[in-house]
N, C-alpha and C. Protein backbone atom coordinates (compact mmCIF):
# COMPACT_ATOMS: atom_id res chain seq x y z
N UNK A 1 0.85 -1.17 0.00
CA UNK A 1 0.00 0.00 0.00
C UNK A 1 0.90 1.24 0.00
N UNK A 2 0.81 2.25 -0.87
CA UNK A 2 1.48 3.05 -0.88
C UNK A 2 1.09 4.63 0.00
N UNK A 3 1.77 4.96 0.62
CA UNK A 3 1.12 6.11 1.19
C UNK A 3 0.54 7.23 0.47
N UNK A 4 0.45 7.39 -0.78
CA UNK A 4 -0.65 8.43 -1.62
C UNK A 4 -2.14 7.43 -1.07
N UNK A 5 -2.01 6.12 -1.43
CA UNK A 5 -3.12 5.36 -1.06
C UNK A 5 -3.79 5.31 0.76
N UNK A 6 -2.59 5.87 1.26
CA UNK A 6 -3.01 5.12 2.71
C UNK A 6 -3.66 6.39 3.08
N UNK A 7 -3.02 8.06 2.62
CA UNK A 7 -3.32 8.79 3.12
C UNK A 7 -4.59 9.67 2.68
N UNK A 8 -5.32 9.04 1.27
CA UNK A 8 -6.61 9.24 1.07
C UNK A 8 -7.32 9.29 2.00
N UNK A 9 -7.22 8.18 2.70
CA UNK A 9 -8.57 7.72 3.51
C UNK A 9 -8.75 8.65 4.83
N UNK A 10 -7.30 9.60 4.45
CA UNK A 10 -7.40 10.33 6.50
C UNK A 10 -7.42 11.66 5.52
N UNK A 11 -8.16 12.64 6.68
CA UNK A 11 -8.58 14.14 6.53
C UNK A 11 -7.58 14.89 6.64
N UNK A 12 -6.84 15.65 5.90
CA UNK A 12 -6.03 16.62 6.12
C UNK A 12 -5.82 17.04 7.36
N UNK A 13 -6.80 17.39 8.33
CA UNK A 13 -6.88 17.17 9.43
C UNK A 13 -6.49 16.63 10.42
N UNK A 14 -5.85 15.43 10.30
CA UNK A 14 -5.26 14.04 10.93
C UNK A 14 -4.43 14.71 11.49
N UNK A 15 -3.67 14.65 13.38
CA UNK A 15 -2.50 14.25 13.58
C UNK A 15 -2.57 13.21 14.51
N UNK A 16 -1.27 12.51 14.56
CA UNK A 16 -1.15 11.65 15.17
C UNK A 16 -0.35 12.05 16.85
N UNK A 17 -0.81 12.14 18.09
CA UNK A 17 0.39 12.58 18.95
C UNK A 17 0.45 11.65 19.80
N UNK A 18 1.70 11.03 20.94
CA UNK A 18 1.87 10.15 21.35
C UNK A 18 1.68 11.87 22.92
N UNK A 19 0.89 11.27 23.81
CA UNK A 19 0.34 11.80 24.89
C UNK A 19 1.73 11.28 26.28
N UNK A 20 2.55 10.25 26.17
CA UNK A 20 3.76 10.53 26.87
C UNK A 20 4.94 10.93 26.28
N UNK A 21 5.45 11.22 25.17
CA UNK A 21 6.61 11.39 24.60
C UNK A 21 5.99 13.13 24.51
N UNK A 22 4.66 13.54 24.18
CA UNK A 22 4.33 14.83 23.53
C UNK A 22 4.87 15.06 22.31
N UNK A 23 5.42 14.09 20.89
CA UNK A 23 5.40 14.72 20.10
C UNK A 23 4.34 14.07 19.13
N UNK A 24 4.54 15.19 17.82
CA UNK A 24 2.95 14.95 17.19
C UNK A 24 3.18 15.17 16.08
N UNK A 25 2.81 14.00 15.02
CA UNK A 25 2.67 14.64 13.38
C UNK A 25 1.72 15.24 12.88
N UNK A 26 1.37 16.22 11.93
CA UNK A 26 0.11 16.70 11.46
C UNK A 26 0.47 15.61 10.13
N UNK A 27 -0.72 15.95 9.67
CA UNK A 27 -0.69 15.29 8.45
C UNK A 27 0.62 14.94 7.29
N UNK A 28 1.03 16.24 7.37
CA UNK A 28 2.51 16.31 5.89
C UNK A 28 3.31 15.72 6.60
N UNK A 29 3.79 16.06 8.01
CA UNK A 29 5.08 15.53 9.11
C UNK A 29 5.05 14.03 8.77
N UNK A 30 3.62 13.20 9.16
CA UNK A 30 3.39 12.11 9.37
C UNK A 30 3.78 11.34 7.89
N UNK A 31 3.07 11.94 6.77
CA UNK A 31 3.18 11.05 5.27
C UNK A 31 4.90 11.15 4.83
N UNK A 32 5.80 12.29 5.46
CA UNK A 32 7.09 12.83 5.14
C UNK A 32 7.85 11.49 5.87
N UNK A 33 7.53 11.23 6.97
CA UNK A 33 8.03 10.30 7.90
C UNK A 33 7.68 9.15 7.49
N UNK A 34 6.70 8.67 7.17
CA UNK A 34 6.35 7.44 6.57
C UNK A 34 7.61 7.45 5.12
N UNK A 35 7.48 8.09 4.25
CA UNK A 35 8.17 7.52 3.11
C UNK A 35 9.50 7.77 3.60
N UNK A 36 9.88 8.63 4.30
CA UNK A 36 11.34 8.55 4.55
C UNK A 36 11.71 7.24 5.26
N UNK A 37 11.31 6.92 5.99
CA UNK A 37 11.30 4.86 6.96
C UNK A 37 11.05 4.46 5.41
N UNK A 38 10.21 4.34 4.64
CA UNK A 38 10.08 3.23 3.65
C UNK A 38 11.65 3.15 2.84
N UNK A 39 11.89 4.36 2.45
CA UNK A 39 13.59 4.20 2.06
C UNK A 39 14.55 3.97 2.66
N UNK A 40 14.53 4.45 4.05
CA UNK A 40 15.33 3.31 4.68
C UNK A 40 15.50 1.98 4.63
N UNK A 41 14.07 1.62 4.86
CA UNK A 41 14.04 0.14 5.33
C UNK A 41 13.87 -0.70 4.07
N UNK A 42 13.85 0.05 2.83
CA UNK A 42 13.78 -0.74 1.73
C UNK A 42 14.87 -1.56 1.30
N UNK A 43 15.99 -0.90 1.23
CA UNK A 43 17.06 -1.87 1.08
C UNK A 43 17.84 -2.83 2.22
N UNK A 44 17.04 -2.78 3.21
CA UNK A 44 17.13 -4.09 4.29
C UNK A 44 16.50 -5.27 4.20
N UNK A 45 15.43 -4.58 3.22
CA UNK A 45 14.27 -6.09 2.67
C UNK A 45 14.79 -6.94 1.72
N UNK A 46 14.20 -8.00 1.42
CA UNK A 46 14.27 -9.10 0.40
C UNK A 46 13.72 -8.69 -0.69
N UNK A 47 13.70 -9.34 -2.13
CA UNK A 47 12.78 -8.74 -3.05
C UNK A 47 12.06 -10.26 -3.40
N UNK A 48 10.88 -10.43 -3.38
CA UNK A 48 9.93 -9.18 -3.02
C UNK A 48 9.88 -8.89 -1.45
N UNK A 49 9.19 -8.08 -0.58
CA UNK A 49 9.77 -7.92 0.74
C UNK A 49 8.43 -8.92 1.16
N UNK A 50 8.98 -9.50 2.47
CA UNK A 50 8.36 -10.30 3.09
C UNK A 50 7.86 -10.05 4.96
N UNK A 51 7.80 -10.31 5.66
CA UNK A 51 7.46 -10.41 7.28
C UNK A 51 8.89 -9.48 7.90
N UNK A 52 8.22 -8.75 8.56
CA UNK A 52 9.56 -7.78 9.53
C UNK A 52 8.23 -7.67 10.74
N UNK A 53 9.45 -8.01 11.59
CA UNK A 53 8.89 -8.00 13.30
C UNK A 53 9.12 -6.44 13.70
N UNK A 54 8.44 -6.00 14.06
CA UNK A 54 8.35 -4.45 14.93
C UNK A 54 8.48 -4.78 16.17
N UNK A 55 9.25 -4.72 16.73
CA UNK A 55 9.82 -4.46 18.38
C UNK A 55 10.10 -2.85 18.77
N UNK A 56 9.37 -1.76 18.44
CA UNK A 56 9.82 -0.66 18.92
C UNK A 56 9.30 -0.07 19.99
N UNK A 57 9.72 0.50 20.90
CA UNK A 57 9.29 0.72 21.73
C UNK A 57 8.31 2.38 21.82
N UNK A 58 8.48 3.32 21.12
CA UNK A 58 8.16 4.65 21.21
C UNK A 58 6.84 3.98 20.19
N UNK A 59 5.50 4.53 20.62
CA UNK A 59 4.23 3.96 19.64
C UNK A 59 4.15 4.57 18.07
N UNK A 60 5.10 6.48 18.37
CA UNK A 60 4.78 7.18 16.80
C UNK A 60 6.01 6.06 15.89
N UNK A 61 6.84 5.89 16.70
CA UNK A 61 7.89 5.53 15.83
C UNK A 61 7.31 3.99 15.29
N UNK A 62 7.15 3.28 16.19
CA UNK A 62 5.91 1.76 15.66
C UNK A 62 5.17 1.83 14.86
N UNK A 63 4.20 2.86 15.03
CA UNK A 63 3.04 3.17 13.69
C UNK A 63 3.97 3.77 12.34
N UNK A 64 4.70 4.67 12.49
CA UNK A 64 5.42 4.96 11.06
C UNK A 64 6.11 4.06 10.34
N UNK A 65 6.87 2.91 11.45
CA UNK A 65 7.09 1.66 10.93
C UNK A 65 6.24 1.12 9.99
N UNK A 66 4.75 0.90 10.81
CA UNK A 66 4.30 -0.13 10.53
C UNK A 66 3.65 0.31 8.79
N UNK A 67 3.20 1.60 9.16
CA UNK A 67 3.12 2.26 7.61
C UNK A 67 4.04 2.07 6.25
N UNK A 68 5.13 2.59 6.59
CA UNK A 68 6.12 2.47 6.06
C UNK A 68 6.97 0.79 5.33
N UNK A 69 6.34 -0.39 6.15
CA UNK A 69 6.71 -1.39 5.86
C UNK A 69 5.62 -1.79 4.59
N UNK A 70 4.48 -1.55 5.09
CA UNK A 70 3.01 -1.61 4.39
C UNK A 70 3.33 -0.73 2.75
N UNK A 71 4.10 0.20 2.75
CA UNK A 71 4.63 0.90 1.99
C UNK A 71 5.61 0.16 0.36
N UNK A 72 6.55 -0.46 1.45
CA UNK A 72 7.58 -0.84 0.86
C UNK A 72 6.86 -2.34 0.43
N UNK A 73 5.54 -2.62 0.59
CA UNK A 73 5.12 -4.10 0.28
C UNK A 73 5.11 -5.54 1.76
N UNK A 74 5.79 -4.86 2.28
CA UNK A 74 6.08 -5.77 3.48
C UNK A 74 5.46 -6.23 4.29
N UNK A 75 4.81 -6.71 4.90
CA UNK A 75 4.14 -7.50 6.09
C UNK A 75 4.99 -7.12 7.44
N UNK A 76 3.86 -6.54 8.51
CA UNK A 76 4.76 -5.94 9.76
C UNK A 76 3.89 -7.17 11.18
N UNK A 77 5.08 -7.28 11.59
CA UNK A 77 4.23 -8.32 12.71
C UNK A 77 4.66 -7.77 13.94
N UNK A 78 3.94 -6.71 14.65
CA UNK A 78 4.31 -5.92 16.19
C UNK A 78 4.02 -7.07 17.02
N UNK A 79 5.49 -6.87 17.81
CA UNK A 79 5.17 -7.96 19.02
C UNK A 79 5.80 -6.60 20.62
N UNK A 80 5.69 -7.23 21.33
CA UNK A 80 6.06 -6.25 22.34
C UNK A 80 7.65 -6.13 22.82
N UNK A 81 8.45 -5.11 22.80
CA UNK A 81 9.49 -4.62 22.64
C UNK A 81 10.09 -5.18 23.43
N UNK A 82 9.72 -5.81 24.63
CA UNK A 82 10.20 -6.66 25.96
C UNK A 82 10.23 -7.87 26.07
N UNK A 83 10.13 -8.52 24.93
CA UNK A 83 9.77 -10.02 24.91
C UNK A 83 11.19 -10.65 25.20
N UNK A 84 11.10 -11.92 25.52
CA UNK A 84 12.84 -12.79 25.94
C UNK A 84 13.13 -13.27 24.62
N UNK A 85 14.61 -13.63 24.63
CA UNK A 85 15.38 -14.25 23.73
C UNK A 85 14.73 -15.26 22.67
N UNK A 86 13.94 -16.34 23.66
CA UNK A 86 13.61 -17.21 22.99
C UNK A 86 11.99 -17.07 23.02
N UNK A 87 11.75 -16.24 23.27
CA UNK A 87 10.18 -15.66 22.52
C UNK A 87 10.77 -15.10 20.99
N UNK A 88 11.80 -14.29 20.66
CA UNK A 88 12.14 -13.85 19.85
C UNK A 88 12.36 -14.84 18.53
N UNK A 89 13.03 -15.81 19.24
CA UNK A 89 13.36 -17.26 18.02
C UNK A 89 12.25 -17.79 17.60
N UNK A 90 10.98 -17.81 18.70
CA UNK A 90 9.61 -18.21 18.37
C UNK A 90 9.27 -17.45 17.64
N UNK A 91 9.15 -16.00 17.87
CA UNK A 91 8.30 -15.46 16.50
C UNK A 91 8.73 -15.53 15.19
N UNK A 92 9.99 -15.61 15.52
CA UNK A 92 11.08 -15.05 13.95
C UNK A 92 10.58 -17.02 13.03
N UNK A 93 10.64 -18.21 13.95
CA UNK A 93 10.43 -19.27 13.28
C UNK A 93 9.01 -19.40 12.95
N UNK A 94 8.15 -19.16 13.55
CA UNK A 94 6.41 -19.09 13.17
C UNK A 94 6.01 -18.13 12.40
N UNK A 95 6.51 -17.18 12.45
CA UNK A 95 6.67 -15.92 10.85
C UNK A 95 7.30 -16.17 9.99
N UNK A 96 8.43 -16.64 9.87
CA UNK A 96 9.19 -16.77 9.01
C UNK A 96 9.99 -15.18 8.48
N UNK A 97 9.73 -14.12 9.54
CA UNK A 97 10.64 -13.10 8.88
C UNK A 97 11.28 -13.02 8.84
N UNK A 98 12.11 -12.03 8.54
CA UNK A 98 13.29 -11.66 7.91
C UNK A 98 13.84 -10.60 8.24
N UNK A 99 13.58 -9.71 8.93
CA UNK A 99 14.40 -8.62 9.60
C UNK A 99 13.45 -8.78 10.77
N UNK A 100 14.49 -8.20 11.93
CA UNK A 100 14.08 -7.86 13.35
C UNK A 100 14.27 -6.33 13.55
N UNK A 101 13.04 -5.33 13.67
CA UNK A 101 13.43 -3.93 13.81
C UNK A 101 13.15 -3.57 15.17
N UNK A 102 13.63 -2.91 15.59
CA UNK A 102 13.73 -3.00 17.05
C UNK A 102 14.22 -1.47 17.21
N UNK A 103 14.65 -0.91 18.24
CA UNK A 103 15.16 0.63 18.77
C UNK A 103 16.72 0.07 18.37
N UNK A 104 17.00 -0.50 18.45
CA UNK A 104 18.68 -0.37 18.50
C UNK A 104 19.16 -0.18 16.68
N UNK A 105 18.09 -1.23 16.09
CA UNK A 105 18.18 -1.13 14.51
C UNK A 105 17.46 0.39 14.28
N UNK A 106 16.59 0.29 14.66
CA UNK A 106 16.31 1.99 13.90
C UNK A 106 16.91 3.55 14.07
N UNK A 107 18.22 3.11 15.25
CA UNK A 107 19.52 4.25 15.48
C UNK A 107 20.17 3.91 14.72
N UNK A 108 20.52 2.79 13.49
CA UNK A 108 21.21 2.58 12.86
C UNK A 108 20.35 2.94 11.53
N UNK A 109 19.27 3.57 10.97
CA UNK A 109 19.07 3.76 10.00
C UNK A 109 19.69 5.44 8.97
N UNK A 110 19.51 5.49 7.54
CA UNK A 110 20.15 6.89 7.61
C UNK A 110 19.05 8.08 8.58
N UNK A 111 17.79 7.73 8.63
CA UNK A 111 16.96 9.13 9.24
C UNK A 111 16.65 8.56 10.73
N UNK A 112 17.30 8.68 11.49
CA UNK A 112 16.47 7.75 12.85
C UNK A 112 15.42 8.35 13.40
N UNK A 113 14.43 7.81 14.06
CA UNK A 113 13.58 8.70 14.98
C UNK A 113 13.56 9.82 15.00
N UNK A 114 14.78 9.86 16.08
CA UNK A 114 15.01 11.66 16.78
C UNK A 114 15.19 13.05 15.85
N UNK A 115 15.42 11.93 14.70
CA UNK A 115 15.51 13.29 13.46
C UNK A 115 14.33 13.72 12.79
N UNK A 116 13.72 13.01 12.92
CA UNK A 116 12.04 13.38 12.23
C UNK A 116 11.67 14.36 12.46
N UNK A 117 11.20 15.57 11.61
CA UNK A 117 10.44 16.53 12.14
C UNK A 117 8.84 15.88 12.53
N UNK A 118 8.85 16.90 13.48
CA UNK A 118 7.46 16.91 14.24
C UNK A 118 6.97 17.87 14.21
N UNK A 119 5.48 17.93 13.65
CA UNK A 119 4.58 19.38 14.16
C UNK A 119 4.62 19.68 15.33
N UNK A 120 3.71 20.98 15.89
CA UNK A 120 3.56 21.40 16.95
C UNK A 120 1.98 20.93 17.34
N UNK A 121 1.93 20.58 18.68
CA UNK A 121 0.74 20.57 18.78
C UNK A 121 -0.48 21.62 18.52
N UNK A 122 -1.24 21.86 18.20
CA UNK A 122 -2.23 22.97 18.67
C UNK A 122 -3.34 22.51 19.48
N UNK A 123 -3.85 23.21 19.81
CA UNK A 123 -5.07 23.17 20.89
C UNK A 123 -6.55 24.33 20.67
C-alpha cells in the first residue's frame, strides 16, 4: 500500500500525537516520515519484501514503521518490545521473517527517529 493510497482515507486534518513522549505529526510531518522509513528500510528487505517483526518501543515511531513497511510491500508483525530471547526465536520461526526492527536497529538507520520533524501541537 502506498502512502498516496493510505493517506486518502485520512482528513487533512489528521495528527497523530503520542500523549507521553508529547510529540505529534500533522498530516505532511506524518506522510514525510512514513516515506522517509520506507527508504530506509527498503534496502534491508528481500525482493519481493516479506514479514519484519516491529519491536519498537516509542508507539509514533511503531506506527510509522508499521506504515512504512506496508509501503515498501512488506508484512509488519508488532510484538512487544520486551519479549525474551527465545520468545524472539519463536516469532522469527512461526513468521518466518526476515528482519528484526527494534530501537537499537532503527539508530542505525540513515533518518532515525530523533531526526524526524514533528509538528507542533495545537489546541
Amino acid at each position: 500500500m502506498k502512502a498516496d493510497t493510505l493517506f486518502s482515507i485520512f482528513p487533512n486534518s489528521v495528527q497523530l500525537t503520542c500523549h507521553r513522549s508529547g510529540r505529534s505529526f500533522d498530516h505532511q510531518a506524518l506522510r514525510m516520515a512514513i516515506s522517509k522509513r520506507a527508504v530506509d528500510l527498503a534496502p534491508l528487505l528481500p525482493n519481493p519484501p516479506n514479514r519484519v517483526v516491529v519491536a519498537i518501543a516509542d508507539p509514533i515511531d511503531c506506527l510509522i514503521s508499521l506504515f512504512a513497511l506496508w509501503e515498501t510491500g512488506a508484512c509488519a508483525v508488532l510484538v512487544n518490545p520486551d519479549i525474551k530471547e527465545n520468545e524472539r526465536q519463536n516469532v522469527v520461526a512461526k513468521t518466518g521473517a526476515t528482519l528484526w526492527l527494534d530501537d537499537k536497529a532503527m539508530a542505525q538507520l540513515p533518518h532515525p527517529p530523533h531526526t524526524m520533524m514533528t509538528s507542533t501541537v495545537r489546541h
